[in-house]
PDB file of N, CA and C in Angstrom:
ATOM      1  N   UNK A   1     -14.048 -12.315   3.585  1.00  0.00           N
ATOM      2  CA  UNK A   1     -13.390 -11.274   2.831  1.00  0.00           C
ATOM      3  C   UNK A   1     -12.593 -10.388   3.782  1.00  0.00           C
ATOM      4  N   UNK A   2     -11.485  -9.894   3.123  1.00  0.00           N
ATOM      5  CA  UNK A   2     -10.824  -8.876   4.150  1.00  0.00           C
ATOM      6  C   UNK A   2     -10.449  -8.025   3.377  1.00  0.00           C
ATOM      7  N   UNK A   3     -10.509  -6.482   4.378  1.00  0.00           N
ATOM      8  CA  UNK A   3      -9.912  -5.277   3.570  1.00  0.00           C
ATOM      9  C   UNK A   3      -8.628  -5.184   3.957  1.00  0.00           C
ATOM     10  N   UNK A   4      -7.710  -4.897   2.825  1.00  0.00           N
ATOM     11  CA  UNK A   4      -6.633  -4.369   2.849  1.00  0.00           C
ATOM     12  C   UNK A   4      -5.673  -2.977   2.181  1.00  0.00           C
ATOM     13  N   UNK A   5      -5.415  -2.327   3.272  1.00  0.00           N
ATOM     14  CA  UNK A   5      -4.843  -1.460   2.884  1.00  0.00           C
ATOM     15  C   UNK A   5      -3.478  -0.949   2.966  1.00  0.00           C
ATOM     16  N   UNK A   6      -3.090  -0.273   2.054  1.00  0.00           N
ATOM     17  CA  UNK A   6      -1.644  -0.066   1.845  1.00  0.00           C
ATOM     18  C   UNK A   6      -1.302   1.494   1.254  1.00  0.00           C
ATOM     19  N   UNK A   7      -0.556   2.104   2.027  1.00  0.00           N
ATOM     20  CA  UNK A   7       0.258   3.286   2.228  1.00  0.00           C
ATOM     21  C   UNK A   7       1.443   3.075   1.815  1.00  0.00           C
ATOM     22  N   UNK A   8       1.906   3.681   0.372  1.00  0.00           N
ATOM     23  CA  UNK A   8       3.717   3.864   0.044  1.00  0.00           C
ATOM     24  C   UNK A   8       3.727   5.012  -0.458  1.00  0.00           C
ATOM     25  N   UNK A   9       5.192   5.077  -0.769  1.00  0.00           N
ATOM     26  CA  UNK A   9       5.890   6.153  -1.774  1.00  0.00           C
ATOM     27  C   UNK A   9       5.049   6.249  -2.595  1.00  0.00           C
ATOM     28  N   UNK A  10       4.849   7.163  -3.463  1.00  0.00           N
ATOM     29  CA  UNK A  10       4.264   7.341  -4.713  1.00  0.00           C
ATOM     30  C   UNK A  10       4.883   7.232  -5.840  1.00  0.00           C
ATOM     31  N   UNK A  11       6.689   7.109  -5.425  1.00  0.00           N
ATOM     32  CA  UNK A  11       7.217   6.425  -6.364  1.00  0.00           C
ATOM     33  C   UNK A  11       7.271   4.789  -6.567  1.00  0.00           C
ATOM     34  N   UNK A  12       6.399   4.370  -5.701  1.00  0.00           N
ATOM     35  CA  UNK A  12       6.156   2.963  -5.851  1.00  0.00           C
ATOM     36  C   UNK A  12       4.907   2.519  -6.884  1.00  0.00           C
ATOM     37  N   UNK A  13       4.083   3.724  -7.806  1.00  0.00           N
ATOM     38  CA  UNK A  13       3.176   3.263  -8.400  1.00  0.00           C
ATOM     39  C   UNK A  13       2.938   2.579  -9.010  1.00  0.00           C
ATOM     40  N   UNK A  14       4.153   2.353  -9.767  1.00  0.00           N
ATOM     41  CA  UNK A  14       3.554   1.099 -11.101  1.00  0.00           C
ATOM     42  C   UNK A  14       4.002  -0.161 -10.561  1.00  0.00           C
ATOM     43  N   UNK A  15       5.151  -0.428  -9.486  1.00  0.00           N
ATOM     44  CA  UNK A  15       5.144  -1.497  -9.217  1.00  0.00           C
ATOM     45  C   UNK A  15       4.138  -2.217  -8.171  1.00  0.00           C
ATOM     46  N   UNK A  16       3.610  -1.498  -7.082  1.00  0.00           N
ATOM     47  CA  UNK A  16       1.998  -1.704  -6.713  1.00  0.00           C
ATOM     48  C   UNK A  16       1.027  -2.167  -7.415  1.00  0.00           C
ATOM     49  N   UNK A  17       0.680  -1.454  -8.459  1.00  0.00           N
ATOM     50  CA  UNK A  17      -0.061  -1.521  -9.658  1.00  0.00           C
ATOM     51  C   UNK A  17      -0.010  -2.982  -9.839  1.00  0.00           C
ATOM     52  N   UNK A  18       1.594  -2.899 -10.176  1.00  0.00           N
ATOM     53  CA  UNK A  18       1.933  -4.263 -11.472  1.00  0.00           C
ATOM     54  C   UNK A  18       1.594  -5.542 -10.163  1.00  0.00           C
ATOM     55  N   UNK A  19       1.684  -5.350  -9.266  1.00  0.00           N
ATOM     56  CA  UNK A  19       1.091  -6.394  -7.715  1.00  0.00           C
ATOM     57  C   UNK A  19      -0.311  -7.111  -7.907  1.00  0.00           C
ATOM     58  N   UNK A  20      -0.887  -6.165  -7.720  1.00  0.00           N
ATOM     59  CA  UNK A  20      -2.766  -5.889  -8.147  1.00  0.00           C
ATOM     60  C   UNK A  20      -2.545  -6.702  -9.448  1.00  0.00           C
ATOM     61  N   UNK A  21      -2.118  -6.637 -10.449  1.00  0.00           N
ATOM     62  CA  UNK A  21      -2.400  -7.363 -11.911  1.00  0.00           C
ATOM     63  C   UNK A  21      -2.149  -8.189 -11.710  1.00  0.00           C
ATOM     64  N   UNK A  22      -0.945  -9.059 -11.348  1.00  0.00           N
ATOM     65  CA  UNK A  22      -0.387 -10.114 -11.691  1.00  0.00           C
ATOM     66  C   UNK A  22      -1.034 -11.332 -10.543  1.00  0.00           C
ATOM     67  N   UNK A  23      -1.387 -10.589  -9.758  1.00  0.00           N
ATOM     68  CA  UNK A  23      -2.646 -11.656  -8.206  1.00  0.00           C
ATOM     69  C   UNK A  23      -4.246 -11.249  -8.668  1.00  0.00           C
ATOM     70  N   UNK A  24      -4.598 -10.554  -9.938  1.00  0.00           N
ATOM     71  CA  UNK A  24      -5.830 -10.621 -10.315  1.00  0.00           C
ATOM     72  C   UNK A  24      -6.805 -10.036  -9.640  1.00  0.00           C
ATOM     73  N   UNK A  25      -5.757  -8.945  -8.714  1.00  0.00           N
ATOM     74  CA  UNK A  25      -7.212  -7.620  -7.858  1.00  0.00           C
ATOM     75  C   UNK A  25      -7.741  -6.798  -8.432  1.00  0.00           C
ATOM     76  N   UNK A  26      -8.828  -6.982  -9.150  1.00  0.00           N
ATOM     77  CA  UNK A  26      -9.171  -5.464 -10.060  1.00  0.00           C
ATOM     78  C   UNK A  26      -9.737  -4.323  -9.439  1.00  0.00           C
ATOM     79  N   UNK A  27     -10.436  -4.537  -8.276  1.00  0.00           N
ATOM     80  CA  UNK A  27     -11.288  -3.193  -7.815  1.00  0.00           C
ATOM     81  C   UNK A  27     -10.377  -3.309  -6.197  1.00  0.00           C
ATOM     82  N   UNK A  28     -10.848  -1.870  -6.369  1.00  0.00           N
ATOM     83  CA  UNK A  28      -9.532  -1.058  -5.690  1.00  0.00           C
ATOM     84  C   UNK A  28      -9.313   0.482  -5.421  1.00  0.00           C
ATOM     85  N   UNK A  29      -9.788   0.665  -4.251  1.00  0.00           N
ATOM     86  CA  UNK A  29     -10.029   2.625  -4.104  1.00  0.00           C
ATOM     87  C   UNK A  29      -8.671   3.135  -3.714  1.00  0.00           C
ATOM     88  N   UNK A  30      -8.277   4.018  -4.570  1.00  0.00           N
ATOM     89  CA  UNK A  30      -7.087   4.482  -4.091  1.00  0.00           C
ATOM     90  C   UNK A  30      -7.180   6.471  -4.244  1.00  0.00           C
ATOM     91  N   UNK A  31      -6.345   6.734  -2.746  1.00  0.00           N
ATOM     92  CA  UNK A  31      -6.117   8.147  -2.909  1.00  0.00           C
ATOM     93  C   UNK A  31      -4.756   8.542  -3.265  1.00  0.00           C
ATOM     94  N   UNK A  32      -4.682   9.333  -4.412  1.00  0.00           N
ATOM     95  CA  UNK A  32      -3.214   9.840  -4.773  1.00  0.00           C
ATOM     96  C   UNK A  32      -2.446  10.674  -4.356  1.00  0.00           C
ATOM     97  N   UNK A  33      -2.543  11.427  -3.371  1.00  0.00           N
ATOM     98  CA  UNK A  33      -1.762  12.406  -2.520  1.00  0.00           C
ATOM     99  C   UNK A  33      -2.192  11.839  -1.118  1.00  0.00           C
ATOM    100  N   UNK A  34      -1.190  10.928  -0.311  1.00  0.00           N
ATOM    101  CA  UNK A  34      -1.723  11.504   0.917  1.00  0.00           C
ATOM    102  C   UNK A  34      -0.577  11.538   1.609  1.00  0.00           C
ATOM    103  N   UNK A  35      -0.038  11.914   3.343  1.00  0.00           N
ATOM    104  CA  UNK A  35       1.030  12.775   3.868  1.00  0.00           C
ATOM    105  C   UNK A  35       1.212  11.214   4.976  1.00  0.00           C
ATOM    106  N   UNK A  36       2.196  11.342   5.509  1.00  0.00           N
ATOM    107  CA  UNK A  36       2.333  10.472   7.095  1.00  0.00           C
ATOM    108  C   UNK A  36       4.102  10.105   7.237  1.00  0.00           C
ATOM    109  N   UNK A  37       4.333   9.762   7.830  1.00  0.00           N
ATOM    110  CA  UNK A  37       5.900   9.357   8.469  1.00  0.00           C
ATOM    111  C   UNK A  37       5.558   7.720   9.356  1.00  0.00           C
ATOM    112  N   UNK A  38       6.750   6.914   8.745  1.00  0.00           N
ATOM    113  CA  UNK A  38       6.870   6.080   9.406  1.00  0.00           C
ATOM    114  C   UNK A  38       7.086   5.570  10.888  1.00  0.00           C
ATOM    115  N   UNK A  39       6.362   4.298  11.566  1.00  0.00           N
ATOM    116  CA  UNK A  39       6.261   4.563  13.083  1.00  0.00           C
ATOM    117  C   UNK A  39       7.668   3.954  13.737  1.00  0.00           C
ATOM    118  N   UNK A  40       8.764   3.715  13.099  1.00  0.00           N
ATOM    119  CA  UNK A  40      10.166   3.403  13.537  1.00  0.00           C
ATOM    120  C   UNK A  40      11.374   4.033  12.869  1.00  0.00           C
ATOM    121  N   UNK A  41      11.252   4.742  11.790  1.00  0.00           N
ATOM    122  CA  UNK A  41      12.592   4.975  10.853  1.00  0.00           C
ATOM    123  C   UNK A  41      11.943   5.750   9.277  1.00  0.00           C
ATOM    124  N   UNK A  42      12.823   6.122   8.694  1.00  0.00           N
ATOM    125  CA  UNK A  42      12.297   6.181   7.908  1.00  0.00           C
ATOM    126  C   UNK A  42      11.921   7.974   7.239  1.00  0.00           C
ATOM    127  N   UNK A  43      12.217   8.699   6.359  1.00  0.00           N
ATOM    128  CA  UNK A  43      11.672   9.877   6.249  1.00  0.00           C
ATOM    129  C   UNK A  43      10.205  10.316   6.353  1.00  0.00           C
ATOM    130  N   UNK A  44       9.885  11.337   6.709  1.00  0.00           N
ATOM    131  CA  UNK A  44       8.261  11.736   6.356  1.00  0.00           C
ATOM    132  C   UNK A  44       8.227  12.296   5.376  1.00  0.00           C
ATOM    133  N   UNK A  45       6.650  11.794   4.328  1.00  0.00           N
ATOM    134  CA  UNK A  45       6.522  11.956   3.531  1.00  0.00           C
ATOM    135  C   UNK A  45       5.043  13.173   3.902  1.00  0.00           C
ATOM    136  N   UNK A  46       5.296  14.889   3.518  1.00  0.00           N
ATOM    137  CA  UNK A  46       4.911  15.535   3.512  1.00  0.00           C
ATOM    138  C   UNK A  46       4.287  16.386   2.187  1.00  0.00           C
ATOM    139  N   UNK A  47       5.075  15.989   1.791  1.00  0.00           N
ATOM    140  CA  UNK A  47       4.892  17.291   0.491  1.00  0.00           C
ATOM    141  C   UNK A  47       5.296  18.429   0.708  1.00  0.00           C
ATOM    142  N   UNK A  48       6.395  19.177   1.390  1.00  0.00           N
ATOM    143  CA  UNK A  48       6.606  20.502   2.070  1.00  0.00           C
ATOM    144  C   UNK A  48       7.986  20.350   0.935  1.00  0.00           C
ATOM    145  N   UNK A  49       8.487  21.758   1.407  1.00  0.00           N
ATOM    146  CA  UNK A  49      10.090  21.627   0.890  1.00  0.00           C
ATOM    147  C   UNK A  49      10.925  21.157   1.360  1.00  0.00           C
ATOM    148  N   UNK A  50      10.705  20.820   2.902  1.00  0.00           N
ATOM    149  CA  UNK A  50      11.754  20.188   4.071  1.00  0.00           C
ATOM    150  C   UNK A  50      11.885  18.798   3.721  1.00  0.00           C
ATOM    151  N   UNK A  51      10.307  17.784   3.529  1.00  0.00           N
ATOM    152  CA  UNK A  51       9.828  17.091   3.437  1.00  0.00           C
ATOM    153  C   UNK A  51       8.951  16.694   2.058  1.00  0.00           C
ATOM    154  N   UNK A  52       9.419  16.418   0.518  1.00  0.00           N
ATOM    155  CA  UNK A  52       8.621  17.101  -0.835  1.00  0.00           C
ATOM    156  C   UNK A  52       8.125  15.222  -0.836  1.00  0.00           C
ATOM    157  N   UNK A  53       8.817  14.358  -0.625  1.00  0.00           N
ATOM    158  CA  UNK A  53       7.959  13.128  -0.880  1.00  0.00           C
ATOM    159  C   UNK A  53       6.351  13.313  -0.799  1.00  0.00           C
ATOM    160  N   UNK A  54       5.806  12.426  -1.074  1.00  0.00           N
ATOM    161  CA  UNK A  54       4.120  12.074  -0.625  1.00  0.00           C
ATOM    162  C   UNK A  54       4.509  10.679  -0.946  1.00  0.00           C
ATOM    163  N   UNK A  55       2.788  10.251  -0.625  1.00  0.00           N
ATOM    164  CA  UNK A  55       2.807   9.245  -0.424  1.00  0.00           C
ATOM    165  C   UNK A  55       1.017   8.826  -1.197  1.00  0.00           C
ATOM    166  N   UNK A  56       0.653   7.596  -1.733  1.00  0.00           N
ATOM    167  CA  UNK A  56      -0.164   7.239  -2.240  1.00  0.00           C
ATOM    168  C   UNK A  56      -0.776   5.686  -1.089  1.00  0.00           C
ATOM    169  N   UNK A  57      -2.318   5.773  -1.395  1.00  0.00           N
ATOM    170  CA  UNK A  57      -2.904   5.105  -0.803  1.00  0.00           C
ATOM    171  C   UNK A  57      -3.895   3.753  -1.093  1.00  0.00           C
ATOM    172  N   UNK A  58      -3.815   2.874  -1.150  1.00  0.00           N
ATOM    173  CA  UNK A  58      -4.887   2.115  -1.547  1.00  0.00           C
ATOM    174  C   UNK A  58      -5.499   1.403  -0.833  1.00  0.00           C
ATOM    175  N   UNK A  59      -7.043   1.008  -0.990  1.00  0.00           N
ATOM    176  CA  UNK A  59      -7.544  -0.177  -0.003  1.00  0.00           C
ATOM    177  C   UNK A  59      -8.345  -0.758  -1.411  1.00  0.00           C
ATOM    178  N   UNK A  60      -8.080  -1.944  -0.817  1.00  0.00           N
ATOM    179  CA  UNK A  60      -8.908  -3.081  -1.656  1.00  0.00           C
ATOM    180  C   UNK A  60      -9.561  -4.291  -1.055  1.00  0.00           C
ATOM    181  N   UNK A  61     -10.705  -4.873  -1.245  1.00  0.00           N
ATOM    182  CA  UNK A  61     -11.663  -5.911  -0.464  1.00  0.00           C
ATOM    183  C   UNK A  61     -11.264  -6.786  -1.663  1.00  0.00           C
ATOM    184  N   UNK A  62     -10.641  -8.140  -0.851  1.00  0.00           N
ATOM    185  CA  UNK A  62     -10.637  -9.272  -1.267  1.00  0.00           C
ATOM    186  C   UNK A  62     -10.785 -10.539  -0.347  1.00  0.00           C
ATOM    187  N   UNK A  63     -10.861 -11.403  -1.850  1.00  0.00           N
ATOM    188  CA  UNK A  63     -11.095 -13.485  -0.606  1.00  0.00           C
ATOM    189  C   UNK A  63      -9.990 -13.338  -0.173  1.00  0.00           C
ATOM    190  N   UNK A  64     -10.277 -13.696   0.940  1.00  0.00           N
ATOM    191  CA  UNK A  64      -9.261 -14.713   2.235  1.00  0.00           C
ATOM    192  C   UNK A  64      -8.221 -14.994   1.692  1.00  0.00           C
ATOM    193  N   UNK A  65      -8.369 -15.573   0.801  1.00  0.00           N
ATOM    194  CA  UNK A  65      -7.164 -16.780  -0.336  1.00  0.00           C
ATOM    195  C   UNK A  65      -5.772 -15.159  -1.070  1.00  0.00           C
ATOM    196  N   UNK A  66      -6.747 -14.331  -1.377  1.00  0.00           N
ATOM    197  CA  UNK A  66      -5.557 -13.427  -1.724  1.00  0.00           C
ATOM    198  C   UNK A  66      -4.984 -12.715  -0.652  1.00  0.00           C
ATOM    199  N   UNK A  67      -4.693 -12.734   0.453  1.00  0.00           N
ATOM    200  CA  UNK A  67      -4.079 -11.931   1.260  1.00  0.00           C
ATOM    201  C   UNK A  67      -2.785 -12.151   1.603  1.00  0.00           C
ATOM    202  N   UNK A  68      -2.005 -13.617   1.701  1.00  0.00           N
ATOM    203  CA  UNK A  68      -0.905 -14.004   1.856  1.00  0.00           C
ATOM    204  C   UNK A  68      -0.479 -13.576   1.193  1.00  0.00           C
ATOM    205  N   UNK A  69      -0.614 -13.891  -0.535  1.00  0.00           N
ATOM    206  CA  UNK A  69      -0.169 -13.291  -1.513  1.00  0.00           C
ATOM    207  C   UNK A  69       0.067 -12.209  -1.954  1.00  0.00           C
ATOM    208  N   UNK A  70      -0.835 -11.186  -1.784  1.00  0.00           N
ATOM    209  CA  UNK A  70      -0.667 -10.023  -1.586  1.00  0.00           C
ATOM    210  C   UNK A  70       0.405  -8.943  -1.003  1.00  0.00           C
ATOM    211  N   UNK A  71       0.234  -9.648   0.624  1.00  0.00           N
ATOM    212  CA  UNK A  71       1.453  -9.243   1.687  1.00  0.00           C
ATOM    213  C   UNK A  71       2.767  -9.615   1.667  1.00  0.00           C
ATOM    214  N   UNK A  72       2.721 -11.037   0.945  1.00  0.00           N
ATOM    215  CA  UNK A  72       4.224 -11.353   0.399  1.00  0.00           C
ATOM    216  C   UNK A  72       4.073 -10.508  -0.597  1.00  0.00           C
ATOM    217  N   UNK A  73       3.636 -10.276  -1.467  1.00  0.00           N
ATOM    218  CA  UNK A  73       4.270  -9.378  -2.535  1.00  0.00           C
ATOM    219  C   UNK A  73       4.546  -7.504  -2.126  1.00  0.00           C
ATOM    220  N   UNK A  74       4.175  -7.473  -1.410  1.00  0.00           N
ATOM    221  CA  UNK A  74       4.205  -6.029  -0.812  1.00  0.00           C
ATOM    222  C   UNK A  74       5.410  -6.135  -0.152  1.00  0.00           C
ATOM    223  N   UNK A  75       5.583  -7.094   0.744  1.00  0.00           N
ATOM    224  CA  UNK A  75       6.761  -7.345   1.616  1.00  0.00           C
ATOM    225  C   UNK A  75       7.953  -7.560   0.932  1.00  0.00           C
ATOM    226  N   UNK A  76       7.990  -8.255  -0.442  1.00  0.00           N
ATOM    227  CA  UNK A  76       9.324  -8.527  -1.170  1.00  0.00           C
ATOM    228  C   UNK A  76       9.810  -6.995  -1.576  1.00  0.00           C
ATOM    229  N   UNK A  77       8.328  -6.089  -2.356  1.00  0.00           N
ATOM    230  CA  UNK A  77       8.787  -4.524  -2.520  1.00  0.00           C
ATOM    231  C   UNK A  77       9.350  -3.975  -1.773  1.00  0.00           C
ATOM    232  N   UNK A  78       8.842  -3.687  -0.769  1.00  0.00           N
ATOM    233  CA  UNK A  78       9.303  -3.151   0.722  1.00  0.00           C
ATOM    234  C   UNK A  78      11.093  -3.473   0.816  1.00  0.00           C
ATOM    235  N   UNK A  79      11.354  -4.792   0.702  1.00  0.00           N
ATOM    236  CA  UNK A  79      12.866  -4.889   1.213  1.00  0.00           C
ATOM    237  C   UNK A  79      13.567  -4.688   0.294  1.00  0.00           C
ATOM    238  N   UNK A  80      13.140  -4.104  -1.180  1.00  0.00           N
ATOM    239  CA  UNK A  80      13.990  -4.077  -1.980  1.00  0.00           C
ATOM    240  C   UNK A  80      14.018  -2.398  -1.913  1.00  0.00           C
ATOM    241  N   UNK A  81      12.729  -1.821  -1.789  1.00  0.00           N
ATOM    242  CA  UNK A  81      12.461  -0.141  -1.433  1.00  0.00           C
ATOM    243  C   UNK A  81      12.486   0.214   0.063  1.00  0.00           C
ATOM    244  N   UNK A  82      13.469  -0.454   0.962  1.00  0.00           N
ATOM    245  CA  UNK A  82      13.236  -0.201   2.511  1.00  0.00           C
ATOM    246  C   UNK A  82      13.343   1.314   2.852  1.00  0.00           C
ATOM    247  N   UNK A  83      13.641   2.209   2.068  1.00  0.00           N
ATOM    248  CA  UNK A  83      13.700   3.397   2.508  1.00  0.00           C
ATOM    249  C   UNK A  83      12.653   4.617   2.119  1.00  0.00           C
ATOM    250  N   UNK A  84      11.732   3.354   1.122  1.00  0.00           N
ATOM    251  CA  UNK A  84      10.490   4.505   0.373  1.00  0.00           C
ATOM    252  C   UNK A  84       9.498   4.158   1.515  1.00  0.00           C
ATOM    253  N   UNK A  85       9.357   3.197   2.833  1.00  0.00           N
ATOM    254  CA  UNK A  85       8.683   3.107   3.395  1.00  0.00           C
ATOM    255  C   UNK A  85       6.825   2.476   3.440  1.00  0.00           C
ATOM    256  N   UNK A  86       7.075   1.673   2.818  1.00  0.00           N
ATOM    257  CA  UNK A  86       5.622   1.193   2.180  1.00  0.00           C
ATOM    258  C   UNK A  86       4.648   0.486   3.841  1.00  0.00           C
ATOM    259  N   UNK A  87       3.921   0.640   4.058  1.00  0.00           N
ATOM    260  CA  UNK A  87       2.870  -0.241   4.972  1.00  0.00           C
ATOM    261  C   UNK A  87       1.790  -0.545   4.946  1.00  0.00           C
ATOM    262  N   UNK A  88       1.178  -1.900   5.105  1.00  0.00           N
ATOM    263  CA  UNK A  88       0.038  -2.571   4.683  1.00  0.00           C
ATOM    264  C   UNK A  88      -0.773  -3.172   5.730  1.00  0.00           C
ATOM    265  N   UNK A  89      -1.728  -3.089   5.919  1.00  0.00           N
ATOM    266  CA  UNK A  89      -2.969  -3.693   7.125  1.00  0.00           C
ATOM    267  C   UNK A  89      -4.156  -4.417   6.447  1.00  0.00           C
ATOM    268  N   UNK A  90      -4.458  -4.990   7.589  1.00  0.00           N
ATOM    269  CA  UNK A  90      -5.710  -6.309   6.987  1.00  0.00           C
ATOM    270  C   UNK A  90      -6.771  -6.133   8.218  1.00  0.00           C
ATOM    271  N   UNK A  91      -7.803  -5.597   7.874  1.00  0.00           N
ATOM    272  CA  UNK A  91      -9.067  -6.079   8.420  1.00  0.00           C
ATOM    273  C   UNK A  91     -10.063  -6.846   7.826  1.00  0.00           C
ATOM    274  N   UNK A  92     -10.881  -7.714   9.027  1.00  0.00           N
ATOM    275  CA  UNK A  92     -11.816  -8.081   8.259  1.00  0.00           C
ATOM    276  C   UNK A  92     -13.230  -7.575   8.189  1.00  0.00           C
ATOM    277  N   UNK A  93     -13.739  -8.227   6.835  1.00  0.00           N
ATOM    278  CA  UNK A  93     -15.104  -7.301   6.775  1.00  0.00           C
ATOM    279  C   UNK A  93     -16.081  -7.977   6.456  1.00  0.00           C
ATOM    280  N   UNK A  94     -17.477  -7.224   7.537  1.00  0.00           N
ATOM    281  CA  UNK A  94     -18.486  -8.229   7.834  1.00  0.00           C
ATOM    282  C   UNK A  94     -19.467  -8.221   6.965  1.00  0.00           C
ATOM    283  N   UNK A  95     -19.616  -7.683   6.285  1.00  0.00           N
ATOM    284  CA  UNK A  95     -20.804  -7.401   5.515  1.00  0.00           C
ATOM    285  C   UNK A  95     -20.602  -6.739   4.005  1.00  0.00           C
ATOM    286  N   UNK A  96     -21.066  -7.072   3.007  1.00  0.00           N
ATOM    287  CA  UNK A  96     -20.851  -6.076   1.857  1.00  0.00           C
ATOM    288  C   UNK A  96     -21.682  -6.080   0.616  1.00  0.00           C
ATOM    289  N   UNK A  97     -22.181  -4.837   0.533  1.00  0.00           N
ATOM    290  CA  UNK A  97     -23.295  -4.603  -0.497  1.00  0.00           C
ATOM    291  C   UNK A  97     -23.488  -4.982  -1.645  1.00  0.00           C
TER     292      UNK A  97
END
């Protein structure tokens, strides 16, 4: 199993969302406000007046088998939203209750 998590726009919600449905991820912790700036380009997403974007968070534990899929589908968003800044990571995980 591996965890994966993913940091975008928060105007990326429903199409994230609609990601998760259509690859059959149902469980899924997500935080709805959170802040950060991209590590090459890209605006920071603060929540300030300088800076009013935010940004939304999710991690989700899934099989092995969904992760390609996943990351291609994040990755097709991404180049079509290259400027809302979306980023996604994969660890794996050893154990689970």
């Amino acid at each position: 199993m591996k965890a994966v998590f993913v940091s975008y726009n928060q105007a990326l919600t429903d199409p994230m969302q609609e990601i998760l449905d259509d690859l059959g991820v149902r469980g899924f912790t997500k935080w709805e406000l959170t802040m950060g700036r991209g590590s090459f380009d890209g605006e920071p997403h603060y929540g300030t007046h300088a800076w009013p974007s935010m940004n939304s968070s999710m991690l989700m534990i899934v099989e092995d088998e969904k992760v390609a899929p996943l990351l291609d589908a994040f990755r097709k968003l991404d180049s079509q939203t290259k400027m809302q800044g979306s980023r996604a990571f994969v660890w794996n995980i050893e154990q689970v209750m």
